[in-house]
Protein backbone atom coordinates (compact mmCIF):
# COMPACT_ATOMS: atom_id res chain seq x y z
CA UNK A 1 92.63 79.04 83.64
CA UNK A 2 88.86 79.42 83.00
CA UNK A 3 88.41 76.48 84.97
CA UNK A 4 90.23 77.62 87.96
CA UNK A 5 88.63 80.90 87.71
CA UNK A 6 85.06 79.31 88.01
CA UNK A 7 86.03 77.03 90.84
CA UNK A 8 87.62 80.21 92.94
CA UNK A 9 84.42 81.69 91.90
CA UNK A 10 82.00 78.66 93.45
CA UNK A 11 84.12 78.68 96.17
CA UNK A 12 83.58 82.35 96.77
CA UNK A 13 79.80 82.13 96.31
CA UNK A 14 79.49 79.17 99.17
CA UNK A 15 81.59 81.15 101.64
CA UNK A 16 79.18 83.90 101.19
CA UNK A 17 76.30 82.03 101.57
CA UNK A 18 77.59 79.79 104.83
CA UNK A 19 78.02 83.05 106.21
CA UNK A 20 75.38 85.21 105.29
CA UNK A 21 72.54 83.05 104.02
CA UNK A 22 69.56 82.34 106.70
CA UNK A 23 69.68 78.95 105.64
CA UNK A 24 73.45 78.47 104.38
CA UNK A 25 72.97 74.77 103.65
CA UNK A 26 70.20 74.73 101.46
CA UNK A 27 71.21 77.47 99.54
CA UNK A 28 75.09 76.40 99.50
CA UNK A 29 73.26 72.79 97.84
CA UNK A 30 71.24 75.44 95.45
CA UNK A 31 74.64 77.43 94.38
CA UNK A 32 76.64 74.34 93.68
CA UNK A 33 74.52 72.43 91.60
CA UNK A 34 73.53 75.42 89.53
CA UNK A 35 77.34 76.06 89.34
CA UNK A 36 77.77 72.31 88.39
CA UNK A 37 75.21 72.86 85.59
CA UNK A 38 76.77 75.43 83.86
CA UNK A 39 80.06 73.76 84.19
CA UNK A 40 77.82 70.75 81.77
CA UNK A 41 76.20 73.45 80.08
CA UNK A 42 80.07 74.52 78.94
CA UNK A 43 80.98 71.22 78.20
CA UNK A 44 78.19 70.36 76.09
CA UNK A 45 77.56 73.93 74.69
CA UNK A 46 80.49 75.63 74.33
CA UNK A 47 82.55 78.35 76.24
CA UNK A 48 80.37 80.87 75.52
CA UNK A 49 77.15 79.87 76.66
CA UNK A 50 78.83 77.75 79.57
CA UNK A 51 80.49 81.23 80.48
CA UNK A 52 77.51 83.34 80.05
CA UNK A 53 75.52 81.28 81.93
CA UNK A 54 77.38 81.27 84.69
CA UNK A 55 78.20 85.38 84.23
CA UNK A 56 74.71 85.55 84.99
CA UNK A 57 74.65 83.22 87.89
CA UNK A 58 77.59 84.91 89.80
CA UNK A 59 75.71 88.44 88.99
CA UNK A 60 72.51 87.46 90.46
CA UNK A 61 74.73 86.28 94.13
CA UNK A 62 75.87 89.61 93.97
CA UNK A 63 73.27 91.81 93.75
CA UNK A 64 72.05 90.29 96.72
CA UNK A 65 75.91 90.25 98.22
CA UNK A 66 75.19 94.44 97.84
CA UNK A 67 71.71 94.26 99.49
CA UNK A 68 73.83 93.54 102.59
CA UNK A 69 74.44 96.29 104.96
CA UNK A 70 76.05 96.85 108.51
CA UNK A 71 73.69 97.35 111.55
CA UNK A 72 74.44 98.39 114.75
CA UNK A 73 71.31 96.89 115.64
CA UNK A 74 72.07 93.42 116.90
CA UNK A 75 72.17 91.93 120.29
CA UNK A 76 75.89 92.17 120.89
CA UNK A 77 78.28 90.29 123.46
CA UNK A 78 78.64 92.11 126.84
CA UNK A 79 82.13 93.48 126.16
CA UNK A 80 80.64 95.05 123.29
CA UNK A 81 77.05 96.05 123.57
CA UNK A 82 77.91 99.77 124.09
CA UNK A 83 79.67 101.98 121.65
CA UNK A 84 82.31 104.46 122.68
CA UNK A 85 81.98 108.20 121.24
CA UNK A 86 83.31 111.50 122.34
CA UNK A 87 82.35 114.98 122.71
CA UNK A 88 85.48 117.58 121.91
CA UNK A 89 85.46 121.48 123.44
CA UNK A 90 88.82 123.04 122.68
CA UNK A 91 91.31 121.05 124.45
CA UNK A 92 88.82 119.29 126.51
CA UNK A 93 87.63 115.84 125.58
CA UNK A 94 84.71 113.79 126.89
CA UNK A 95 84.45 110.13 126.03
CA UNK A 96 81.47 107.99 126.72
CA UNK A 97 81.41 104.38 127.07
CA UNK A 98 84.89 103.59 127.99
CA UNK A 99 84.76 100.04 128.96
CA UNK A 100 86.05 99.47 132.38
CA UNK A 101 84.87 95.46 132.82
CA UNK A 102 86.53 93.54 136.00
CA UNK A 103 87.62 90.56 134.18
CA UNK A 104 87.97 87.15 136.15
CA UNK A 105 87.78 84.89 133.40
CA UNK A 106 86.62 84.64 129.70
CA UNK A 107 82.88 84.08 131.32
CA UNK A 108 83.16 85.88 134.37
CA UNK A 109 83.12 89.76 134.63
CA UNK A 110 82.03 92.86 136.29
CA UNK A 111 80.89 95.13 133.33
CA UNK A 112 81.60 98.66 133.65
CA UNK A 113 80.85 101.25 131.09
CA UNK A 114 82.00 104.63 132.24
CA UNK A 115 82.47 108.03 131.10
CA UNK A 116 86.36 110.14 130.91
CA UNK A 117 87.35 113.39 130.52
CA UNK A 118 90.71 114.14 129.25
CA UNK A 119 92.43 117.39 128.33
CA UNK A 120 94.52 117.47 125.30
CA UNK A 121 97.51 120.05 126.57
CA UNK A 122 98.61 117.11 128.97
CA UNK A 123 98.81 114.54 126.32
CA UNK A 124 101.87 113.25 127.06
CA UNK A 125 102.58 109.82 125.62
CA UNK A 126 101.61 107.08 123.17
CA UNK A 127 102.62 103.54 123.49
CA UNK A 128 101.64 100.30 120.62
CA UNK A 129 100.98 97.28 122.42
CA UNK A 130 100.77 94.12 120.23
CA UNK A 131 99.06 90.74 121.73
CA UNK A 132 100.05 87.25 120.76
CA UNK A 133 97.59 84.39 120.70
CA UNK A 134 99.17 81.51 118.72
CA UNK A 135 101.36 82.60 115.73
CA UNK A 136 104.36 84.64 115.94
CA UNK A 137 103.47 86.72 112.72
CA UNK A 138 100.24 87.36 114.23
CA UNK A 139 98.92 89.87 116.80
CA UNK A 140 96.49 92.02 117.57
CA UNK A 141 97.48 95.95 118.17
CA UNK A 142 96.50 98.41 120.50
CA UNK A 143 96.95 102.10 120.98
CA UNK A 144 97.36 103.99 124.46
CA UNK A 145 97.42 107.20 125.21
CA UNK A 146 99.14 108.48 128.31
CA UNK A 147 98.37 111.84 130.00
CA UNK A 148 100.41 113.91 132.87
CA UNK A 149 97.60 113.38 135.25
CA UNK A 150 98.39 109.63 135.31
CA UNK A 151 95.49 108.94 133.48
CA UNK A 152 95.76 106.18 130.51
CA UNK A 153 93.32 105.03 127.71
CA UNK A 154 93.77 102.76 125.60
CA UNK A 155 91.92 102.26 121.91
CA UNK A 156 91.07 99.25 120.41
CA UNK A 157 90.11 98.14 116.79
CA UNK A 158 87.74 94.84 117.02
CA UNK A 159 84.97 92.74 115.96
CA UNK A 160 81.76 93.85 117.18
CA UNK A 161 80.72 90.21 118.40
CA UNK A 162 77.09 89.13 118.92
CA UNK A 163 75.45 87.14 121.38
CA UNK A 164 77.25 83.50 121.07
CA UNK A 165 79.97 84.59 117.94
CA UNK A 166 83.30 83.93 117.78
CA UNK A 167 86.35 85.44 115.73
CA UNK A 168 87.05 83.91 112.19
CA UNK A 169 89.63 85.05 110.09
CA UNK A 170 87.46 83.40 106.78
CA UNK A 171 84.27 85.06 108.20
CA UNK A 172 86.16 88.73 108.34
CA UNK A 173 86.48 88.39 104.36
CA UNK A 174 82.26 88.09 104.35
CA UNK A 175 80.87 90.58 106.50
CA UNK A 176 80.01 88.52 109.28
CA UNK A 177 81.27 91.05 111.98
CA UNK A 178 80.64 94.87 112.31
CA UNK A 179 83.90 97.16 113.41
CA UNK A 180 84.43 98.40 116.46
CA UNK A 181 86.31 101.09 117.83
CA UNK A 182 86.26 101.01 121.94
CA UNK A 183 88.34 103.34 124.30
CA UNK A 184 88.96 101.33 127.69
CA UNK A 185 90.97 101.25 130.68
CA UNK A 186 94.20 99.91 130.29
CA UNK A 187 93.68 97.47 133.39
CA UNK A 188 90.71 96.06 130.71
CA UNK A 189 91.64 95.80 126.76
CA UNK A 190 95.27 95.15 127.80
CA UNK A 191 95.38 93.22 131.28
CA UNK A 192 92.31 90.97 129.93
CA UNK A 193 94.83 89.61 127.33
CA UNK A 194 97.62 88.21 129.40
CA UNK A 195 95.91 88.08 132.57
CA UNK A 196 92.63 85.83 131.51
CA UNK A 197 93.56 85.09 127.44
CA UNK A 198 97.05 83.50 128.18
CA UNK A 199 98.68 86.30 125.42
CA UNK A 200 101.90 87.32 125.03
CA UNK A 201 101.82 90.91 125.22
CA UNK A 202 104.33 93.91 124.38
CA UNK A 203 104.49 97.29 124.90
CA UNK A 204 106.33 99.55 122.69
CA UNK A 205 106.55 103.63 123.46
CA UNK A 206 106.26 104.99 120.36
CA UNK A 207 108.52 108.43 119.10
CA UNK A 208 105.95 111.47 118.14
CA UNK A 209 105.17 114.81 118.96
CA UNK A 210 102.42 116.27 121.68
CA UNK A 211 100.99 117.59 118.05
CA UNK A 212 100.68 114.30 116.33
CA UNK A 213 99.47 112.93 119.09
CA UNK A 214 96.84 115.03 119.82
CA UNK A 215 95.24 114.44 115.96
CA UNK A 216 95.77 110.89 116.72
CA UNK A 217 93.93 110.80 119.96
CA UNK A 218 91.43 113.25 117.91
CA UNK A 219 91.39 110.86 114.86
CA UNK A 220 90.06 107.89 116.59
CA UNK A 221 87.39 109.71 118.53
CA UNK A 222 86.06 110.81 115.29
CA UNK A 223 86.22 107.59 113.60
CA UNK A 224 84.65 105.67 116.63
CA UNK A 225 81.88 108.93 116.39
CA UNK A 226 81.46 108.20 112.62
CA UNK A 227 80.64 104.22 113.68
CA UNK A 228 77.46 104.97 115.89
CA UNK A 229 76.14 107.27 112.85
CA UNK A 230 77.18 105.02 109.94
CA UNK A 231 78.19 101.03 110.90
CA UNK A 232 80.81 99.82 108.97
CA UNK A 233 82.06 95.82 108.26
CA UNK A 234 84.84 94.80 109.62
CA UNK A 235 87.45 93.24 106.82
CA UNK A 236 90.30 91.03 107.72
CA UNK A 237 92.61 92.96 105.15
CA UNK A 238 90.61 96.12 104.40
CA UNK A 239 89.66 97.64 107.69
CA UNK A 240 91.68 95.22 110.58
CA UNK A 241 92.98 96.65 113.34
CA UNK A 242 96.27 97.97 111.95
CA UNK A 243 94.65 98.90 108.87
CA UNK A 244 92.46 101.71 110.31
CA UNK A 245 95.34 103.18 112.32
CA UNK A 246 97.73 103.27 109.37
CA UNK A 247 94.93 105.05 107.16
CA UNK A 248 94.80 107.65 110.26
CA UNK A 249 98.54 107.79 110.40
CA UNK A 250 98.83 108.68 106.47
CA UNK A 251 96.00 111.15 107.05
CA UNK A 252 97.10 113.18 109.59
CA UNK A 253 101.05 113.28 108.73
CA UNK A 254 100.64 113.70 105.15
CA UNK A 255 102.73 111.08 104.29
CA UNK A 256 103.10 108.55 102.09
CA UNK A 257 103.52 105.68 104.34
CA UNK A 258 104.22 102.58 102.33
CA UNK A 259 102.51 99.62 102.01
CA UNK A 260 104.25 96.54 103.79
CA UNK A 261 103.20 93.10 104.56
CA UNK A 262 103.90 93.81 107.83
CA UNK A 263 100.77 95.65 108.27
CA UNK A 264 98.41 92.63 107.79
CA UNK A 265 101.53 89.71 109.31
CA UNK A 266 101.03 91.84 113.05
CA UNK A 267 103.48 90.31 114.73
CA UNK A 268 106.16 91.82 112.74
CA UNK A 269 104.70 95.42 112.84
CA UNK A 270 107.36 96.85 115.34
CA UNK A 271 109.87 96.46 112.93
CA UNK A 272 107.87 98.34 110.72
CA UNK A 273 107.05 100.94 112.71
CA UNK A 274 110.72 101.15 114.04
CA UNK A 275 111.63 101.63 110.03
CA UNK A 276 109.47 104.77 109.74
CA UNK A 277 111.29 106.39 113.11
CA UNK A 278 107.97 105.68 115.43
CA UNK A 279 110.08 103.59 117.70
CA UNK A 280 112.61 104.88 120.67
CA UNK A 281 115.63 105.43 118.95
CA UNK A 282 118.66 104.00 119.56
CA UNK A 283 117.86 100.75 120.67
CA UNK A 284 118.21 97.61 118.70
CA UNK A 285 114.45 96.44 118.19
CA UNK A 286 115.90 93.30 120.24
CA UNK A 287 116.22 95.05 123.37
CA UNK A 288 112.64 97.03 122.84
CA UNK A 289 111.10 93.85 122.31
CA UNK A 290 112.55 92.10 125.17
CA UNK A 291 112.14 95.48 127.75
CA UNK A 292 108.63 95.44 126.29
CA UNK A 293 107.40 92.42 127.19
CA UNK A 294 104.93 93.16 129.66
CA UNK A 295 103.50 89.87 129.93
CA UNK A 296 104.07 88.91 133.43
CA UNK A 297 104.26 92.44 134.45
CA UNK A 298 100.76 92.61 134.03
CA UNK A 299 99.93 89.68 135.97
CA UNK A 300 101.91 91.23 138.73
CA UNK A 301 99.76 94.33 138.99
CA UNK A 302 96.44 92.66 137.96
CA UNK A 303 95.05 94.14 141.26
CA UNK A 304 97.58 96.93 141.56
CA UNK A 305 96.25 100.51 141.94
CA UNK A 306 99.30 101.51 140.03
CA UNK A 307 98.80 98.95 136.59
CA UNK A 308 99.63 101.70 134.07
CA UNK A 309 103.00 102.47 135.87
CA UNK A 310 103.84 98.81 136.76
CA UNK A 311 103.80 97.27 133.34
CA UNK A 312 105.82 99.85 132.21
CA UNK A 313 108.67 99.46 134.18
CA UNK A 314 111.72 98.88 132.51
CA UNK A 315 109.98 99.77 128.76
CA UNK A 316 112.72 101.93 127.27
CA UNK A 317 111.34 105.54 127.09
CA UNK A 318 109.33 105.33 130.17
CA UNK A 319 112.83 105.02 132.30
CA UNK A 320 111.67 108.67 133.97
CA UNK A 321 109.88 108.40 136.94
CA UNK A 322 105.79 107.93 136.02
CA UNK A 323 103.13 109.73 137.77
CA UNK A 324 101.19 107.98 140.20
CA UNK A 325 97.56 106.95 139.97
């Protein structure tokens, strides 16, 4: 057991270092051979000296491990180089930096950063959409909010790339990526996925009151606010994107929502959700899943003036007629 415990340990310290260290490979060479010479030191010594030596070691990577702190000073990738936060005056809402981007391909955009104002009395709707991009257990999940002007926005809980990064699920667990929280246009965070990704996409109305929805809507602006004051790390289990909206969830309902693998294995969160009543009831979540599927809907409308309504078509709970952009 001790051994295993000091190889999870080495193990740990590399990661850390390949991600973190300005020069990962010298000091990854560094870490293991002092490692390796306190696993002699143990043999030749003794457990405890072997053990303390090492103590020491593994206390010395992490004090520096501490020193390291999120920035919001970095030169970011395009689709993230601005930070969405919001102003609130009684019902009314202003958000800044809603991303709008024209996307043609992966490379190839029109950026758009743009500012909305929303009023909180016509809060009228809030739909989960969840984004497949290989495994069926996993997905990334978005939030939209609907209003009875026909306006939509949707939230999403990401990365903050830089320049030239790319996401890694190891490199969440080492605070190689700041979190984001960005408001966009639905045509953007949600068409960009099926329409240039090659996703699978689903969209899912979800069952709660103008009330709730309103401190939901209220919750992420003040979380996204709380980001350009004080950066956070993203973590793949600790603050993901269906970790963040479940702690908002708990917060504003009071509830004790339970803790379910489902929150981290994505692709299984409607079921989930459907368990807690969030879900249009009575439908089996067979025939929300399938009705939700908005994959090639979205293609469809890619240059529709009407997306919002289009891809919904068919969703069960959005079977009334939809205002009109």
């Amino acid at each position: 057991m001790l051994t295993l415990c000091l190889l999870v340990a080495t193990l740990w310290g590399n990661l850390a270092l390949y991600y973190q260290a300005p020069k990962p490979a010298l000091w990854m060479a560094v870490w293991s051979l002092l490692a390796v010479s306190c696993a002699v030191l143990l043999w030749l010594r003794g457990v405890m000296q072997g053990v303390i030596a090492y103590l020491v070691l593994h206390g010395c990577l992490l004090v520096w491990w501490n020193t390291l702190e999120p920035s919001n000073e970095h030169i970011w990738a395009d689709d993230l180089a601005q930070m969405t936060h919001g102003e609130v005056q009684g019902s009314r809402v202003t958000l800044h930096n809603v991303r709008n981007f024209n996307w043609k391909s992966e490379t190839e955009y029109e950026p758009r950063w743009e500012t909305r104002r929303y009023d909180l009395t016509q809060l009228q709707s809030v739909d989960m959409i969840t984004s497949h991009w290989g495994m069926q257990s996993i997905a990334h999940v978005l939030v939209s909010f609907g209003f009875s002007d026909g306006q939509f926005v949707t939230f999403t809980v990401e990365i903050r790339k830089k320049q030239g990064q790319s996401f890694s699920e190891i490199g969440g667990f080492f605070k190689d990526f700041e979190l984001s929280i960005m408001a966009t246009d639905e045509r953007d965070a949600i068409g960009v996925r099926p329409n240039v990704r090659g996703e699978d996409s689903y969209l899912y109305r979800l069952e709660m009151p103008q009330e709730l929805m309103q401190q939901l809507f209220l919750a992420y602006i003040n979380q996204a606010n709380d980001l350009v004051e004080q950066p956070r790390f993203y973590n793949t289990i600790t603050a993901n994107c269906t970790i963040i909206v479940f702690d908002m969830m708990r917060h504003i309902t009071g509830r004790s929502l339970p803790l379910d693998p489902r929150l981290l294995l994505t692709g299984y969160l409607p079921s989930y959700v459907q368990e807690q009543g969030g879900l249009v009831p009575d439908y089996p979540l067979s025939v929300l899943t399938e009705r939700g599927r908005i994959t090639e809907r979205s293609k469809q409308a890619a240059e529709a003036s009407n997306y919002s309504q289009q891809i919904r078509d068919g969703v069960p709970g959005w079977s009334q007629r939809l205002p009109q952009d």
